[in-house]
N, C-alpha and C. Protein backbone atom coordinates (compact mmCIF):
# COMPACT_ATOMS: atom_id res chain seq x y z
N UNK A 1 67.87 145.71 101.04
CA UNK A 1 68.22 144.85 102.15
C UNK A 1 66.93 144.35 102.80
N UNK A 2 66.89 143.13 102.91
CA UNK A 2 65.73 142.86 103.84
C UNK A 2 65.69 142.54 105.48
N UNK A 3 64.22 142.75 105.46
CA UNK A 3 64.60 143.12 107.11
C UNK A 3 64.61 142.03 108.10
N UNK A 4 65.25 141.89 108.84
CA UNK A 4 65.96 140.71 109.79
C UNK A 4 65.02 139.95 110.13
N UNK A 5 64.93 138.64 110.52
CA UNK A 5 63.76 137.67 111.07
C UNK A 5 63.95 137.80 112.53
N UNK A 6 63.43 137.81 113.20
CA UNK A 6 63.38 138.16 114.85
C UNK A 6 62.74 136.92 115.12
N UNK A 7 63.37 135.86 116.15
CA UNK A 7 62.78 134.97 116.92
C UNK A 7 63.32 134.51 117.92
N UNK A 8 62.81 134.15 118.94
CA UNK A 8 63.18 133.46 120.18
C UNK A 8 64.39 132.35 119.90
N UNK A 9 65.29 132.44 120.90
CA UNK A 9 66.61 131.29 120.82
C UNK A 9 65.87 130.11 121.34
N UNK A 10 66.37 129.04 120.71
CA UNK A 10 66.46 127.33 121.58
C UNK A 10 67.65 127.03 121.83
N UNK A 11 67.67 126.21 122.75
CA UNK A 11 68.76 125.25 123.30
C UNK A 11 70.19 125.34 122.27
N UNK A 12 69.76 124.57 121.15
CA UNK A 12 70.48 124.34 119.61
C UNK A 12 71.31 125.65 119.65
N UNK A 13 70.86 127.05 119.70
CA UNK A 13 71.62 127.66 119.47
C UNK A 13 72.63 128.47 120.26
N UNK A 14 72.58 127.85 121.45
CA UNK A 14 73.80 128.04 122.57
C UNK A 14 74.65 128.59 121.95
N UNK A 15 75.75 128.17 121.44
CA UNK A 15 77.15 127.71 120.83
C UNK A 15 77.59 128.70 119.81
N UNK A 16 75.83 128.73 118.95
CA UNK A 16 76.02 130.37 118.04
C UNK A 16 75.85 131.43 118.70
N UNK A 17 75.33 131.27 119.53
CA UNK A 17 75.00 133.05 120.43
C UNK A 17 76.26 133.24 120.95
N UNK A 18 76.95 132.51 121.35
CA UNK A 18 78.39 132.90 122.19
C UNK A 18 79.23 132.79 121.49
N UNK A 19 79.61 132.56 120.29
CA UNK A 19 80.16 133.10 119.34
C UNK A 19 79.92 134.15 118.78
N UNK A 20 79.04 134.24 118.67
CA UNK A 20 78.35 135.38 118.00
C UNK A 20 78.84 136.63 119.32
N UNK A 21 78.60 137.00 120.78
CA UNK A 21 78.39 137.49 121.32
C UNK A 21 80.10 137.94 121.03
N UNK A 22 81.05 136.75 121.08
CA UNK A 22 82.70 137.44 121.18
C UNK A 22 82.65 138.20 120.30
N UNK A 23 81.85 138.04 118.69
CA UNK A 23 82.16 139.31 117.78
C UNK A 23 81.72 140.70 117.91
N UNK A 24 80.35 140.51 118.76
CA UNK A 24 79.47 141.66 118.62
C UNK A 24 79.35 142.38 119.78
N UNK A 25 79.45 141.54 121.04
CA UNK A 25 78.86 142.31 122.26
C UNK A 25 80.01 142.89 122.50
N UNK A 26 79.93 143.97 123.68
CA UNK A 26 81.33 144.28 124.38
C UNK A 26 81.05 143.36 126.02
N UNK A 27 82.58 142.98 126.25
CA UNK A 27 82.31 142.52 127.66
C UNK A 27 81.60 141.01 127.87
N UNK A 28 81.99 140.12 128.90
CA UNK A 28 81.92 139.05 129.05
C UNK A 28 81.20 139.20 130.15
N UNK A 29 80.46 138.28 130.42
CA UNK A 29 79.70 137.61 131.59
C UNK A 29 79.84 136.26 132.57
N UNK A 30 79.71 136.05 133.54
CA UNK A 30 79.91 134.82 134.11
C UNK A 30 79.29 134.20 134.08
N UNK A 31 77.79 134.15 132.86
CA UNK A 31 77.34 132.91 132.42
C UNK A 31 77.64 132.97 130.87
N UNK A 32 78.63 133.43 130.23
CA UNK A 32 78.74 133.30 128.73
C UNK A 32 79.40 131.94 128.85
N UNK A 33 78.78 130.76 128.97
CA UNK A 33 78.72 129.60 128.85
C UNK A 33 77.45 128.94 128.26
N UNK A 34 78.10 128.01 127.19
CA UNK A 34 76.51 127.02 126.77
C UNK A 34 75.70 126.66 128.00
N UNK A 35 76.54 126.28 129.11
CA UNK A 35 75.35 125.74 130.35
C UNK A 35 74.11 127.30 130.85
N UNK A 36 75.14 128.26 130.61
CA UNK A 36 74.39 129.57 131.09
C UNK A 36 73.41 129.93 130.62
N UNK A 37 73.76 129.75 128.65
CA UNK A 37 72.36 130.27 127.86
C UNK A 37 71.62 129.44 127.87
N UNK A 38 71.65 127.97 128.13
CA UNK A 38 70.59 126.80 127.95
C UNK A 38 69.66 126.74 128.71
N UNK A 39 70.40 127.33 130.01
CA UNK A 39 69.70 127.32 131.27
C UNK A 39 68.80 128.76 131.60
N UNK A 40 69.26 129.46 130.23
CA UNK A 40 68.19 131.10 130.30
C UNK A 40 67.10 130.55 129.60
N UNK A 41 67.39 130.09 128.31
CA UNK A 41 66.73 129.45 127.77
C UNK A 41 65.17 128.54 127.86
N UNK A 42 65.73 127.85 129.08
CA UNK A 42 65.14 126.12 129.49
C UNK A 42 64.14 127.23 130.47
N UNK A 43 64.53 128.22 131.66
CA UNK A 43 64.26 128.93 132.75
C UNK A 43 62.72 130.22 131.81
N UNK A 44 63.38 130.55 130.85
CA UNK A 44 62.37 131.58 129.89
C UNK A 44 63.04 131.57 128.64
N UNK A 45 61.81 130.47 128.58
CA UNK A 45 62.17 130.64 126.69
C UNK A 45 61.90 131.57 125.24
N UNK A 46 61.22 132.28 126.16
CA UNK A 46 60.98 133.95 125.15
C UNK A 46 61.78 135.24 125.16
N UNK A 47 62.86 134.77 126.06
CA UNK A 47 64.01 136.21 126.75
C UNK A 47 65.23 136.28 125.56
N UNK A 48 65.75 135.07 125.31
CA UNK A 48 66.83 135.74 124.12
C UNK A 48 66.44 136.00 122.93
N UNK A 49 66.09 136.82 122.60
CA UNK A 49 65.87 137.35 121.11
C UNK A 49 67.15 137.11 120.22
N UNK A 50 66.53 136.74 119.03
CA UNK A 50 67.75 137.20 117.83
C UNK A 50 66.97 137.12 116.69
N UNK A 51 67.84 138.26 116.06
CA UNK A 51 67.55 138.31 114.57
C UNK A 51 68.64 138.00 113.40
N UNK A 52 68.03 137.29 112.49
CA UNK A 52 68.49 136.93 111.60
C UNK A 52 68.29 137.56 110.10
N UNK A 53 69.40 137.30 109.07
CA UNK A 53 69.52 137.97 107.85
C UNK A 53 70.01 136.78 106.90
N UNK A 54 69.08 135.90 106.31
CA UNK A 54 69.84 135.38 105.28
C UNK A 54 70.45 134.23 105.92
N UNK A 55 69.96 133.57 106.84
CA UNK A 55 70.29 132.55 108.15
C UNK A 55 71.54 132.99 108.62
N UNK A 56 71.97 133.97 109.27
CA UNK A 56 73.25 134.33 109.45
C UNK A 56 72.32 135.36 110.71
N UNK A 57 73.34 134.78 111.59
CA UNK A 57 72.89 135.34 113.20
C UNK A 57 73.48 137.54 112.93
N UNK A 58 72.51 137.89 113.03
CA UNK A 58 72.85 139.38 112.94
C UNK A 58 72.74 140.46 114.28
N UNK A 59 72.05 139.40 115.03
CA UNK A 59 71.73 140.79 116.28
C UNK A 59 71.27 139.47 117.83
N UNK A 60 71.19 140.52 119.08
CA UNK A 60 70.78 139.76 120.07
C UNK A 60 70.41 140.91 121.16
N UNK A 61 69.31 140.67 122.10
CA UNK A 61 68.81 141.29 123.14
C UNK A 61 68.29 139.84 124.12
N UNK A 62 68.85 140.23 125.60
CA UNK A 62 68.11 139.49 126.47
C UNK A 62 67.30 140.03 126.53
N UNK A 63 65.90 139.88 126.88
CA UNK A 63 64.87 140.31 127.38
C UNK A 63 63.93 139.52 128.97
N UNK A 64 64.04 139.85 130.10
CA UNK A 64 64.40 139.31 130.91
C UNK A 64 62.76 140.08 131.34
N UNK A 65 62.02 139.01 131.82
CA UNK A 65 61.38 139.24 132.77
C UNK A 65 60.40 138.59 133.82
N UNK A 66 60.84 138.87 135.52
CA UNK A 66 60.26 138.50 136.37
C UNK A 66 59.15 138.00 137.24
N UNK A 67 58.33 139.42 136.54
CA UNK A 67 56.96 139.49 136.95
C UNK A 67 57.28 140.87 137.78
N UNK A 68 58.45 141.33 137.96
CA UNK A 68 58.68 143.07 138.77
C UNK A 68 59.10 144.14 138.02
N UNK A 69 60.22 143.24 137.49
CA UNK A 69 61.40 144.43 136.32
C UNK A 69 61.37 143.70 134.92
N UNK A 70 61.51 144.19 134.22
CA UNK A 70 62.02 144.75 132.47
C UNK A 70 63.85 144.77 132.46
N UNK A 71 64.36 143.47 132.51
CA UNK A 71 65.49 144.02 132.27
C UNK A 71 65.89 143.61 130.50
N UNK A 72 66.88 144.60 130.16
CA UNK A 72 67.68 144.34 129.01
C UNK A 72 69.04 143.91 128.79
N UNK A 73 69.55 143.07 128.77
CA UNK A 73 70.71 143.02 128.63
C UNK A 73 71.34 142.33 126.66
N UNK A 74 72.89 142.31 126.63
CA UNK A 74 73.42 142.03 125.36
C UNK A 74 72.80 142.46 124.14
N UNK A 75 72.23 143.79 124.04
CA UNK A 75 71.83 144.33 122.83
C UNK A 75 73.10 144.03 121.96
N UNK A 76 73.35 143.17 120.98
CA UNK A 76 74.34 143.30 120.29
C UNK A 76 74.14 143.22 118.99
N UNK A 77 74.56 143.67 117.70
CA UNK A 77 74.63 143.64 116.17
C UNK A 77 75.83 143.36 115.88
N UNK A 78 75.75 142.33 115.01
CA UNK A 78 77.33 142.08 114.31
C UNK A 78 78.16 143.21 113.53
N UNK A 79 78.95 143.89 114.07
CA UNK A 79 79.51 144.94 113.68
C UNK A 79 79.04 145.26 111.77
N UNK A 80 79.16 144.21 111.09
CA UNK A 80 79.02 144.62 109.40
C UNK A 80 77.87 144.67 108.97
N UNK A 81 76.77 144.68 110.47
CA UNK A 81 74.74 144.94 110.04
C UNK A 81 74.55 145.96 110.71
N UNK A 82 75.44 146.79 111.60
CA UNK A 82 74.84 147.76 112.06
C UNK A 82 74.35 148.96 111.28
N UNK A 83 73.47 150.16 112.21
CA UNK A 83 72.81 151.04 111.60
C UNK A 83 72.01 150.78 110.10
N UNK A 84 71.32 149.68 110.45
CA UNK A 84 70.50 148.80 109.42
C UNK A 84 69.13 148.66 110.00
N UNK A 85 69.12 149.43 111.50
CA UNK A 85 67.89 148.88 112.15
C UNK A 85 67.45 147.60 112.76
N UNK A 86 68.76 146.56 112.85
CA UNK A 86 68.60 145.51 113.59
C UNK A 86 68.05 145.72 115.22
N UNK A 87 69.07 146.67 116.05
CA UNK A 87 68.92 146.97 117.33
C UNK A 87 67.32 146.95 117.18
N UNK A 88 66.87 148.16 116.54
CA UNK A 88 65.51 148.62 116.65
C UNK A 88 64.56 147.69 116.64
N UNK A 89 64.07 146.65 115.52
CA UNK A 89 63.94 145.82 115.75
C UNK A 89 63.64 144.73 116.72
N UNK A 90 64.99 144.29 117.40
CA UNK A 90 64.83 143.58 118.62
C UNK A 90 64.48 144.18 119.26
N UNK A 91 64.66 145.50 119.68
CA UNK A 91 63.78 146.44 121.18
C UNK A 91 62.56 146.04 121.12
N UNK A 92 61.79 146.74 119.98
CA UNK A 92 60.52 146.41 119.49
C UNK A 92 60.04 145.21 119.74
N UNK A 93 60.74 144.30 119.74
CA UNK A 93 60.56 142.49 119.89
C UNK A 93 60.03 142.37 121.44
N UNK A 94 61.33 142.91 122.27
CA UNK A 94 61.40 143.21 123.29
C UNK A 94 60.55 143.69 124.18
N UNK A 95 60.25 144.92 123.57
CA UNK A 95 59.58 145.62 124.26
C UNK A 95 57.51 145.17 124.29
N UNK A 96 57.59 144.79 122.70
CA UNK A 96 56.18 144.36 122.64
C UNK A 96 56.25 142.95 123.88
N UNK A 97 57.22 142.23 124.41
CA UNK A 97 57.46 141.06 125.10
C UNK A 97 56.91 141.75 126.23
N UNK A 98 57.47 142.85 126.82
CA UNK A 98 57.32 143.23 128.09
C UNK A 98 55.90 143.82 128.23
N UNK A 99 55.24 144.74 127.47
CA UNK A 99 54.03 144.96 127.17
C UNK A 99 53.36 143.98 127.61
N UNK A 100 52.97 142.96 127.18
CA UNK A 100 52.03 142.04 126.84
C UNK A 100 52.14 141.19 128.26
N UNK A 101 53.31 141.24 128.79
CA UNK A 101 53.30 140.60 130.06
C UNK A 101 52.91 141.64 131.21
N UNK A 102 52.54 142.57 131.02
CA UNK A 102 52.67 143.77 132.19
C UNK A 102 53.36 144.23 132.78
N UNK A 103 54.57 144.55 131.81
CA UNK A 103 55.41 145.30 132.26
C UNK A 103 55.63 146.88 132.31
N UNK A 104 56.35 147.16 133.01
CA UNK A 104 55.69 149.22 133.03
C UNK A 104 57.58 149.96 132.78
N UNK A 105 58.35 149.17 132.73
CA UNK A 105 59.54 150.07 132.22
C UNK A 105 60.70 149.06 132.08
N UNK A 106 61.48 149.26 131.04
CA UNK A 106 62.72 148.59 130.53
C UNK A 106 64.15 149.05 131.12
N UNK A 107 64.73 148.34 131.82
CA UNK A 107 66.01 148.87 132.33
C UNK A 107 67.06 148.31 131.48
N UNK A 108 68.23 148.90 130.71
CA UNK A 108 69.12 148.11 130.20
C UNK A 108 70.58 148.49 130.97
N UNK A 109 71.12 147.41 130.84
CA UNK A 109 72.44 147.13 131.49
C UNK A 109 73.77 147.58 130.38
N UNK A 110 74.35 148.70 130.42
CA UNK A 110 75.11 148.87 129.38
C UNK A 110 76.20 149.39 130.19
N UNK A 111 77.75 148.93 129.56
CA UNK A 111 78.80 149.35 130.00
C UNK A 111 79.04 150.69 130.09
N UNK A 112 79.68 151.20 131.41
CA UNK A 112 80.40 152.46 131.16
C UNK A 112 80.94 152.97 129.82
N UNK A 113 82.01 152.50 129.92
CA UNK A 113 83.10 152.70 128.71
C UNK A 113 82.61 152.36 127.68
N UNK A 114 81.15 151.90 126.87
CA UNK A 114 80.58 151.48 125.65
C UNK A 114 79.65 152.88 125.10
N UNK A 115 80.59 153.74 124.79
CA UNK A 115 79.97 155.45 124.22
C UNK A 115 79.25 154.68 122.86
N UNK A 116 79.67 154.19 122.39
CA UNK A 116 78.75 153.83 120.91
C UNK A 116 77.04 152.60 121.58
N UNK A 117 77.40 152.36 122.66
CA UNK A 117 75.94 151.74 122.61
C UNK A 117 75.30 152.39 124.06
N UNK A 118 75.82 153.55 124.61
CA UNK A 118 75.02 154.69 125.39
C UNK A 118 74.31 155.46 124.02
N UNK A 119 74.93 156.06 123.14
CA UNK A 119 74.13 156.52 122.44
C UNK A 119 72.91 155.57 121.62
N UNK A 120 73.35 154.38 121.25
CA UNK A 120 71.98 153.59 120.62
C UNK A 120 71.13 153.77 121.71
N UNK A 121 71.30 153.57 122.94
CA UNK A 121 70.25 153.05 123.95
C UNK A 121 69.60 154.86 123.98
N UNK A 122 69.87 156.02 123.48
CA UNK A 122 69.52 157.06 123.88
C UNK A 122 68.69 157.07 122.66
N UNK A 123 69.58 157.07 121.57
CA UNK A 123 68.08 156.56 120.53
C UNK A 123 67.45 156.48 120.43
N UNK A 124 67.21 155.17 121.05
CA UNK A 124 65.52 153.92 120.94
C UNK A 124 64.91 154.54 122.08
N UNK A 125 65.17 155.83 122.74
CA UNK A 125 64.43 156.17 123.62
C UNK A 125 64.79 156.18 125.21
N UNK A 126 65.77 155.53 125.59
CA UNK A 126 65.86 154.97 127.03
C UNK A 126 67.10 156.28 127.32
N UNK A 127 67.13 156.55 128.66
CA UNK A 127 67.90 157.19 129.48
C UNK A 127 68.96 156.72 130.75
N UNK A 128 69.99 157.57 130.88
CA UNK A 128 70.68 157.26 131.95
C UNK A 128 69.94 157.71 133.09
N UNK A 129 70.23 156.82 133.77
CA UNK A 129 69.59 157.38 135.48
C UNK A 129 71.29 157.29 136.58
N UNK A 130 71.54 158.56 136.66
CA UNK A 130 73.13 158.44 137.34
C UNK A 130 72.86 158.05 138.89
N UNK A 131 71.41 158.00 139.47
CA UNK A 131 71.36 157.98 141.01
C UNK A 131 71.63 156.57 141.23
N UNK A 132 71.45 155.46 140.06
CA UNK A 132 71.80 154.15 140.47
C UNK A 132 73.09 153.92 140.45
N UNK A 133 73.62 152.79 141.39
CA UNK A 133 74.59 151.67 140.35
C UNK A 133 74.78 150.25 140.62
N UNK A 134 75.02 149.51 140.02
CA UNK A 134 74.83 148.29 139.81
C UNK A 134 75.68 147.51 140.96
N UNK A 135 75.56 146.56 141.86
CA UNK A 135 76.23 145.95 142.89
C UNK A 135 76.10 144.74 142.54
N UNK A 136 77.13 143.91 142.82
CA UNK A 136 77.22 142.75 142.02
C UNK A 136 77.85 141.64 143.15
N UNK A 137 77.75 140.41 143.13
CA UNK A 137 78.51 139.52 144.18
C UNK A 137 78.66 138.31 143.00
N UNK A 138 79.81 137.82 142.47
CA UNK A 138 79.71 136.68 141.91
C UNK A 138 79.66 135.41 142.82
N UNK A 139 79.01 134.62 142.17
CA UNK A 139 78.97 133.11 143.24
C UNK A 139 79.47 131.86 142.28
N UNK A 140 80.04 132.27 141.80
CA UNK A 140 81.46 131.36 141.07
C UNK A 140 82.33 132.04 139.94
N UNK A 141 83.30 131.39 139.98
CA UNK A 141 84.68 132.68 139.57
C UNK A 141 84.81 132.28 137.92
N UNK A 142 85.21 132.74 137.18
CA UNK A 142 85.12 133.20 135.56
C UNK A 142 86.00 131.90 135.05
């Protein structure tokens, strides 16, 4: 098997990432819209990672950063590439991203109820921290 091509999303591929995301990710967002990723995109164009296999979209990590925090969000693998080392991969992508910008720690955003990607994220190294939790205000409705 060869190993996945890892590169930054453009614009163009809006349309596949959110398709892609209904197969692979768990859970929806209130920007899983083409205007949402274009505009992650257009805003930092080095934050969506994906890797590819054979031009066929196989994996995805946001990689988000401010200039304060390291965030992670939508680690996802298309269910029929997992445990292939895709995830790993994009972290690595990721993480060398945050490195290089001066970043000092990676926070990822993972569902409660997602036991199969608490354990990846325990994996690649990262931990639960139970003293947080996430507070949220939407400013437009789904």
């Amino acid at each position: 098997m060869t190993d996945p091509h890892i590169r930054t999303a453009v614009a163009a591929d809006a349309a596949t990432v959110l398709a892609f995301w209904k197969q692979a990710a768990e859970g929806t967002s209130i920007t899983d819209d083409v205007d949402g990723v274009t505009r992650l995109i257009a805003r930092d164009p080095e934050a969506l990672i994906l890797a590819e296999r054979d031009g066929l979209l196989v994996g995805s990590v946001i990689a988000g950063y401010d200039g304060w925090r390291c965030s992670l969000y939508r680690l996802a693998v298309l269910p029929s590439h997992r445990r292939q080392g895709i995830s790993a991969a994009l972290l690595d992508a990721a993480e060398r991203r945050f490195r290089a910008a001066g970043g000092r720690r990676g926070d990822a955003m993972v569902l409660e109820a997602n036991e199969r990607a608490q354990l990846a994220w325990a994996a690649a190294g990262y931990r639960r921290e139970d003293h947080w939790r996430r507070w949220v205000k939407p400013f437009a409705s789904l």
